[in-house]
PDB file of N, CA and C in Angstrom:
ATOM      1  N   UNK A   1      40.946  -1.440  31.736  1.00  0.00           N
ATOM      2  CA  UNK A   1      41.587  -0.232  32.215  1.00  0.00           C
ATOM      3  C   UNK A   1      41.389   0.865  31.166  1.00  0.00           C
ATOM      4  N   UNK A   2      40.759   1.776  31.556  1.00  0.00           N
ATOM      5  CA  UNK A   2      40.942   2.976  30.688  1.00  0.00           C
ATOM      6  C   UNK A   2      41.590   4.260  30.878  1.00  0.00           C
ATOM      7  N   UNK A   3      42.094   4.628  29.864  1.00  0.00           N
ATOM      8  CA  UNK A   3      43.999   4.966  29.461  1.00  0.00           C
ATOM      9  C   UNK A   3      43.362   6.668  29.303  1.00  0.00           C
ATOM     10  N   UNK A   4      43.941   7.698  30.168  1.00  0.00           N
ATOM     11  CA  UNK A   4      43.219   8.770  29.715  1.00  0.00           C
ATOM     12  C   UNK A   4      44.495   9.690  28.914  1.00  0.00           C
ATOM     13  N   UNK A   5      44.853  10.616  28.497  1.00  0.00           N
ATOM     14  CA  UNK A   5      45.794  11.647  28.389  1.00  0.00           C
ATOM     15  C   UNK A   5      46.580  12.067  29.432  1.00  0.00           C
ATOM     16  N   UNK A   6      46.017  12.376  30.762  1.00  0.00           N
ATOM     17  CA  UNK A   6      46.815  12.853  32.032  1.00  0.00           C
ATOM     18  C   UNK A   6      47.991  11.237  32.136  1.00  0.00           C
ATOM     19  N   UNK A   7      47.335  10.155  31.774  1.00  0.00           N
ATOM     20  CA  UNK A   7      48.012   9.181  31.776  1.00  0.00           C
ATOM     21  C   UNK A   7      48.975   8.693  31.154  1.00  0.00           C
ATOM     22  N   UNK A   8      48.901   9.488  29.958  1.00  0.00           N
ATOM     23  CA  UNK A   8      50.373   9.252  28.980  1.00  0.00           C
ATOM     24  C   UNK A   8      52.012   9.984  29.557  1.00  0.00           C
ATOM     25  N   UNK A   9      52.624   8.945  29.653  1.00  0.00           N
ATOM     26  CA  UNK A   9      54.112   9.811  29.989  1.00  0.00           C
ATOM     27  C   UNK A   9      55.004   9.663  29.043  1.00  0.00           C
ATOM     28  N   UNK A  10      54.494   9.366  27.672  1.00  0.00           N
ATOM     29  CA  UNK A  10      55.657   9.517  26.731  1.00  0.00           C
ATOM     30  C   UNK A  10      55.119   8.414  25.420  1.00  0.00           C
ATOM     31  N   UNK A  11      54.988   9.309  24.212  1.00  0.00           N
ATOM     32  CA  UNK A  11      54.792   8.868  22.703  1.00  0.00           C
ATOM     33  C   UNK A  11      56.010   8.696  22.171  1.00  0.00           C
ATOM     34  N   UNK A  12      55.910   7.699  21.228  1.00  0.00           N
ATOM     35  CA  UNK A  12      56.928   7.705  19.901  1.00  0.00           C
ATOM     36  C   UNK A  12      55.966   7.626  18.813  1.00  0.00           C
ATOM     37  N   UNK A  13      57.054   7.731  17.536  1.00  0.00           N
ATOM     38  CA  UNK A  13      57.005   7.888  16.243  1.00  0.00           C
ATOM     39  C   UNK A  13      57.730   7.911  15.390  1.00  0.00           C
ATOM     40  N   UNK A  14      57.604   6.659  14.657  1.00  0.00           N
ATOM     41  CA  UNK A  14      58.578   6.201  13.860  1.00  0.00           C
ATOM     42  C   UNK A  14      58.104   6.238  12.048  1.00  0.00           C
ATOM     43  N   UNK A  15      58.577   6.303  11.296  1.00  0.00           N
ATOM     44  CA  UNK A  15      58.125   6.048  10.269  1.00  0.00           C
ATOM     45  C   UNK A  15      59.438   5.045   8.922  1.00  0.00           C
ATOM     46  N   UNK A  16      58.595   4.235   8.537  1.00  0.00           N
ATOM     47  CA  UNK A  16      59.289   3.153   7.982  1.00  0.00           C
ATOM     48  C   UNK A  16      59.016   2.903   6.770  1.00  0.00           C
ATOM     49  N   UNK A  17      59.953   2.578   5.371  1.00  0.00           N
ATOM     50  CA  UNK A  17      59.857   2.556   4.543  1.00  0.00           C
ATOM     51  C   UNK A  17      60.560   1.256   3.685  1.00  0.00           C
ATOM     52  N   UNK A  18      60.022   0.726   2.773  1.00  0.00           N
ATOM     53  CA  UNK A  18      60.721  -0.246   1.788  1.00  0.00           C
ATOM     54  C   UNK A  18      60.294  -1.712   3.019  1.00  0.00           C
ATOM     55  N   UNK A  19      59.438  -1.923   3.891  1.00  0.00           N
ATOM     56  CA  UNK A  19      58.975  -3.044   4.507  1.00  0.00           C
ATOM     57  C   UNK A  19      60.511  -3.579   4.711  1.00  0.00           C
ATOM     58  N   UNK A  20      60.487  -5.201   4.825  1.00  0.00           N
ATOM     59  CA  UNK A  20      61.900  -5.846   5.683  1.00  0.00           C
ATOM     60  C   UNK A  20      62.758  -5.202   5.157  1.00  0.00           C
ATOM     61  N   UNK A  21      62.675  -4.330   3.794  1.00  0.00           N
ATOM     62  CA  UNK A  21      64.525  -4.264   3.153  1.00  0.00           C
ATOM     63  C   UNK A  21      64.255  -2.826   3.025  1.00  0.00           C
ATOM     64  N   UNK A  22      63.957  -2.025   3.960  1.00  0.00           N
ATOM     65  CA  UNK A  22      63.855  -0.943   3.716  1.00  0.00           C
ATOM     66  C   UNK A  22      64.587  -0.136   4.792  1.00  0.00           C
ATOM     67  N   UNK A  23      63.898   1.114   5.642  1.00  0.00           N
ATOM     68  CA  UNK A  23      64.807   1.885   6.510  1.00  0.00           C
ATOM     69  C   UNK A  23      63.559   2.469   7.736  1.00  0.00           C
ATOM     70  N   UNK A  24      63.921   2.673   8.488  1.00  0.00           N
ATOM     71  CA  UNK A  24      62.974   3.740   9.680  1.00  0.00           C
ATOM     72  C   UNK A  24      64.240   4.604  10.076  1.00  0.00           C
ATOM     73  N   UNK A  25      62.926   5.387  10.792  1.00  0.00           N
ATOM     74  CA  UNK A  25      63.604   6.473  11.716  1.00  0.00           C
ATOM     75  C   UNK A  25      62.494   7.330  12.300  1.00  0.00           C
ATOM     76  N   UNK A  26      62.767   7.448  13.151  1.00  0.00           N
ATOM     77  CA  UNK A  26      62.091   7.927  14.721  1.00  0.00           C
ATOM     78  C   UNK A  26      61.786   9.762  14.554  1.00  0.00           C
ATOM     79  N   UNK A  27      60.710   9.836  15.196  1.00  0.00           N
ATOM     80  CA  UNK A  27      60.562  11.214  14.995  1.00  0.00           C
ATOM     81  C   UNK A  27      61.288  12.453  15.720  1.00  0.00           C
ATOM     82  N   UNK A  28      61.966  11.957  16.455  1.00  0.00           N
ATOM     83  CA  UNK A  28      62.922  13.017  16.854  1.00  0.00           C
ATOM     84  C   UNK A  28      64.482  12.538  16.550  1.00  0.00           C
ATOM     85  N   UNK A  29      64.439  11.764  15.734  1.00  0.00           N
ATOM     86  CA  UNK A  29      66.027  11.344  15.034  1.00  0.00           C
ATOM     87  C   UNK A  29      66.801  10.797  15.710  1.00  0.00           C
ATOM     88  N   UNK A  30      67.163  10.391  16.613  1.00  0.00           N
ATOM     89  CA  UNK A  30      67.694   9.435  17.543  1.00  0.00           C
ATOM     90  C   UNK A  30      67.879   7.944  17.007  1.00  0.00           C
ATOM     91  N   UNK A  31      66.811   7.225  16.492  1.00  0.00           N
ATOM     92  CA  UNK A  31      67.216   6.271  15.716  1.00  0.00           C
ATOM     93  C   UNK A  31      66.860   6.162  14.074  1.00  0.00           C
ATOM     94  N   UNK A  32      68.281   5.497  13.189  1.00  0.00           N
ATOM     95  CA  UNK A  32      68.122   5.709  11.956  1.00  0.00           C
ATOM     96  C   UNK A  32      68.571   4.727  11.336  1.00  0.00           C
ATOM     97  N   UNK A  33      67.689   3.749  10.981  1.00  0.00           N
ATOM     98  CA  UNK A  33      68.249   2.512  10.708  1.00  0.00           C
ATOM     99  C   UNK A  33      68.244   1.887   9.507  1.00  0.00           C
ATOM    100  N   UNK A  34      69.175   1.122   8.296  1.00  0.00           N
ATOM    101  CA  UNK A  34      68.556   0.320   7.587  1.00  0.00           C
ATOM    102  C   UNK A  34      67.934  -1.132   7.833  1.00  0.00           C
ATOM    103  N   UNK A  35      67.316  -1.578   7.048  1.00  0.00           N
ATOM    104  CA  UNK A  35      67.065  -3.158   7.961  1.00  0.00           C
ATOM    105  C   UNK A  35      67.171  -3.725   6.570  1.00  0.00           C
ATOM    106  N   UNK A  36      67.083  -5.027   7.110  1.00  0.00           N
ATOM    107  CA  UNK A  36      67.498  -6.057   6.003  1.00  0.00           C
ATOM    108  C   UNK A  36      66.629  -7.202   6.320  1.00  0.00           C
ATOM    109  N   UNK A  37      66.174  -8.533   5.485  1.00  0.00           N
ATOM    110  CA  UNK A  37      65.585  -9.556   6.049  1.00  0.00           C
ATOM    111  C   UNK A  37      66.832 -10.833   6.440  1.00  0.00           C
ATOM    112  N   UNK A  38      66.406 -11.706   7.659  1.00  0.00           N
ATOM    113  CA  UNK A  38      67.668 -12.045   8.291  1.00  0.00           C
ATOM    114  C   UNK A  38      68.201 -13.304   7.033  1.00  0.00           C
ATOM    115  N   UNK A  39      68.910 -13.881   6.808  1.00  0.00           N
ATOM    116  CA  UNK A  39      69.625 -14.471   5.383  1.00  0.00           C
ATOM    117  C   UNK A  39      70.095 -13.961   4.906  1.00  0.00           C
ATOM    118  N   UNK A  40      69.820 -12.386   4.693  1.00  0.00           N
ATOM    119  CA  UNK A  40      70.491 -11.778   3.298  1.00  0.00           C
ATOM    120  C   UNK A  40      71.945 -10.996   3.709  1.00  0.00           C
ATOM    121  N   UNK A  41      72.863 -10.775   2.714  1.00  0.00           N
ATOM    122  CA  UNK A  41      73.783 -10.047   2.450  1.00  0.00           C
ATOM    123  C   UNK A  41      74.010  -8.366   2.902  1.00  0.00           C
ATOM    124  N   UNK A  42      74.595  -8.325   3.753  1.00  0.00           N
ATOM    125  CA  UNK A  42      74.994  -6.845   4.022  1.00  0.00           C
ATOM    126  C   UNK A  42      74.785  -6.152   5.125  1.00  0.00           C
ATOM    127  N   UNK A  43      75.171  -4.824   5.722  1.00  0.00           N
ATOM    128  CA  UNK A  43      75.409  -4.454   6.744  1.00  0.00           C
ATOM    129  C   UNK A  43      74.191  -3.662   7.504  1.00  0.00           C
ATOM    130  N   UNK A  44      72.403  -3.924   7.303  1.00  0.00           N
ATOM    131  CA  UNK A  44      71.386  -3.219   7.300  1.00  0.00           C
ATOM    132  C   UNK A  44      70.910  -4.138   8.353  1.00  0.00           C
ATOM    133  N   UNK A  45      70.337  -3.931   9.978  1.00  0.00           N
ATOM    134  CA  UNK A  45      69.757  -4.420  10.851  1.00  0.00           C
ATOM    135  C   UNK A  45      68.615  -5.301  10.942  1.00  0.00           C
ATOM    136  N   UNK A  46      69.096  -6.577  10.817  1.00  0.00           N
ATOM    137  CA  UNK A  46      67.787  -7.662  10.869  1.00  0.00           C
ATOM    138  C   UNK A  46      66.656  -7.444  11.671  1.00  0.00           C
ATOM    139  N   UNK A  47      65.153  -6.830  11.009  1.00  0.00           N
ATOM    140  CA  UNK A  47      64.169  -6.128  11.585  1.00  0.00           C
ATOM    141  C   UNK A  47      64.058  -7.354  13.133  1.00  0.00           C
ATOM    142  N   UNK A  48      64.097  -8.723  13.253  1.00  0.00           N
ATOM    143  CA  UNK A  48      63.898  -8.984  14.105  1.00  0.00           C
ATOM    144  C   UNK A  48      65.277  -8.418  15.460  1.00  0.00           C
ATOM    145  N   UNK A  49      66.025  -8.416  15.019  1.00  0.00           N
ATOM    146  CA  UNK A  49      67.017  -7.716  16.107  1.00  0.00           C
ATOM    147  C   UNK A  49      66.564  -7.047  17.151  1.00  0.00           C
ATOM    148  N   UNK A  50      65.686  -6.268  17.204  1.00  0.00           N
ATOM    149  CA  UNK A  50      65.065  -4.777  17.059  1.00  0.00           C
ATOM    150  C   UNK A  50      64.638  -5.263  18.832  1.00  0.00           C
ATOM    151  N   UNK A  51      63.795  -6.128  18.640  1.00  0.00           N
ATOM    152  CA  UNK A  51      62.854  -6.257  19.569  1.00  0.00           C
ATOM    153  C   UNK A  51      63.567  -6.792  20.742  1.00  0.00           C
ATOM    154  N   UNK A  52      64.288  -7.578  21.175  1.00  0.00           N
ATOM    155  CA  UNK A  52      64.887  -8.288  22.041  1.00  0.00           C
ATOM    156  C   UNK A  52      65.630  -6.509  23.030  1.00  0.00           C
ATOM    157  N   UNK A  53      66.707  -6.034  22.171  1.00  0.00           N
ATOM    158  CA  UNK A  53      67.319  -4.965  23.000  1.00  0.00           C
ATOM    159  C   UNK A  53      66.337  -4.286  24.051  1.00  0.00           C
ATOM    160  N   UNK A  54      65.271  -3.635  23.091  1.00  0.00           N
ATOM    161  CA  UNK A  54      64.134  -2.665  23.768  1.00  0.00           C
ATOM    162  C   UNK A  54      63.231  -2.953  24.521  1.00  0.00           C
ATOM    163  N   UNK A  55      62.746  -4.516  24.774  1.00  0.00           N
ATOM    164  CA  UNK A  55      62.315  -5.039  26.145  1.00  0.00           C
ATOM    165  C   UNK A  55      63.209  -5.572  27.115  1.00  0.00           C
ATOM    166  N   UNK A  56      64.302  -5.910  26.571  1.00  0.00           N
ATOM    167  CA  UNK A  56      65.418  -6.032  28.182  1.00  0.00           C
ATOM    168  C   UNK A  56      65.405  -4.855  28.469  1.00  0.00           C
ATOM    169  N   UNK A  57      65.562  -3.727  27.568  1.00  0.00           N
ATOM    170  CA  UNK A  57      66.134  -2.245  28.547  1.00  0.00           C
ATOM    171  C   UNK A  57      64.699  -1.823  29.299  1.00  0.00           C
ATOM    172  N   UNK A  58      63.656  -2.066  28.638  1.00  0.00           N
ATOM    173  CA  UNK A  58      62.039  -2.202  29.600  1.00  0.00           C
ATOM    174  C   UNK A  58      62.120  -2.597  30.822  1.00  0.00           C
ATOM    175  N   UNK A  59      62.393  -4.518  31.021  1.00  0.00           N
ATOM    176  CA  UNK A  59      62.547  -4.894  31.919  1.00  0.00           C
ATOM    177  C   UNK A  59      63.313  -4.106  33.072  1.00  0.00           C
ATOM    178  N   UNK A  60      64.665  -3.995  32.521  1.00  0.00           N
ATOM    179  CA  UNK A  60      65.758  -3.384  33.703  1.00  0.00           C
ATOM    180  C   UNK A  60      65.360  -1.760  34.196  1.00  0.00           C
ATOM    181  N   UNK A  61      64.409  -1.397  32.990  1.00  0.00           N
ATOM    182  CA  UNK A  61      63.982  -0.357  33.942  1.00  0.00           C
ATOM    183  C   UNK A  61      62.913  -0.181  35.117  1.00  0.00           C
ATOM    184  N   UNK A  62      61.955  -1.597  34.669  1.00  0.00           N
ATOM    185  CA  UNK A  62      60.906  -2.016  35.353  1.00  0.00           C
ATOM    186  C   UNK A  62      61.485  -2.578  36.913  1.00  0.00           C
ATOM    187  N   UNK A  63      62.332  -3.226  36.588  1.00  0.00           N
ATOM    188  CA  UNK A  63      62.867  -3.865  37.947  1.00  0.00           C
ATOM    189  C   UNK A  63      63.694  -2.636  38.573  1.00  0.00           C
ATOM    190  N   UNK A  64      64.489  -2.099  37.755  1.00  0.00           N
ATOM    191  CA  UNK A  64      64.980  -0.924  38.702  1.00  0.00           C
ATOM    192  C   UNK A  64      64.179   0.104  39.735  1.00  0.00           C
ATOM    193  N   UNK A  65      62.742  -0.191  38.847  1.00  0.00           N
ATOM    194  CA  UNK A  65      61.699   0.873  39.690  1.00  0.00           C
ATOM    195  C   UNK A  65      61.556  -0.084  40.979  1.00  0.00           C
ATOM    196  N   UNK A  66      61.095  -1.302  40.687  1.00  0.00           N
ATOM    197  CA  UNK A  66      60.578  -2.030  41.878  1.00  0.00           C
ATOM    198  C   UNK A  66      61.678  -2.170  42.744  1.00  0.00           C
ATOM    199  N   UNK A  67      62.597  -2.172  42.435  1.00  0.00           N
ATOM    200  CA  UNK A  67      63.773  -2.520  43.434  1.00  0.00           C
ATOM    201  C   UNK A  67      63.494  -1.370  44.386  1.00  0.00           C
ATOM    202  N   UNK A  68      63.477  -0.079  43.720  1.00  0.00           N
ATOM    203  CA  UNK A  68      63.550   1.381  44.870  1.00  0.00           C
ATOM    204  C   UNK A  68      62.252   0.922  45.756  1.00  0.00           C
ATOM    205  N   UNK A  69      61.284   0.117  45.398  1.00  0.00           N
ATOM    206  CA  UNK A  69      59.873   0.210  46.034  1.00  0.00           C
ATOM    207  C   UNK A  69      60.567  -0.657  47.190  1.00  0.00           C
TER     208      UNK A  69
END
């Protein structure tokens, strides 16, 4: 499949620093996170966390489309 520009409906951009024990944040500021590696001490978001939320909310939006179909 080839992906043209008319075809894009939406970029991100994040930029991340200090790898597992470090921080991101998104280019329009919306998310601002510390992360932490999972074992350790303290209140900074276990980078694996991350991933699970943002493909269920994928899914439920995916199925919400098909449902209207």
């Amino acid at each position: 499949m080839t992906m043209s520009l008319e075809n894009v409906l939406y970029t991100g951009k994040a930029h991340t620093t200090g790898g597992r024990n470090g921080a991101s944040r998104s280019s329009d500021g919306r998310l601002d996170i510390k992360l932490s590696s999972a074992g350790t001490p303290g209140t900074a978001l276990i980078r694996s966390s991350c991933s699970p939320p943002a493909g269920s909310a994928c899914f439920m939006g995916a199925m919400g489309l098909a449902a209207a179909k």
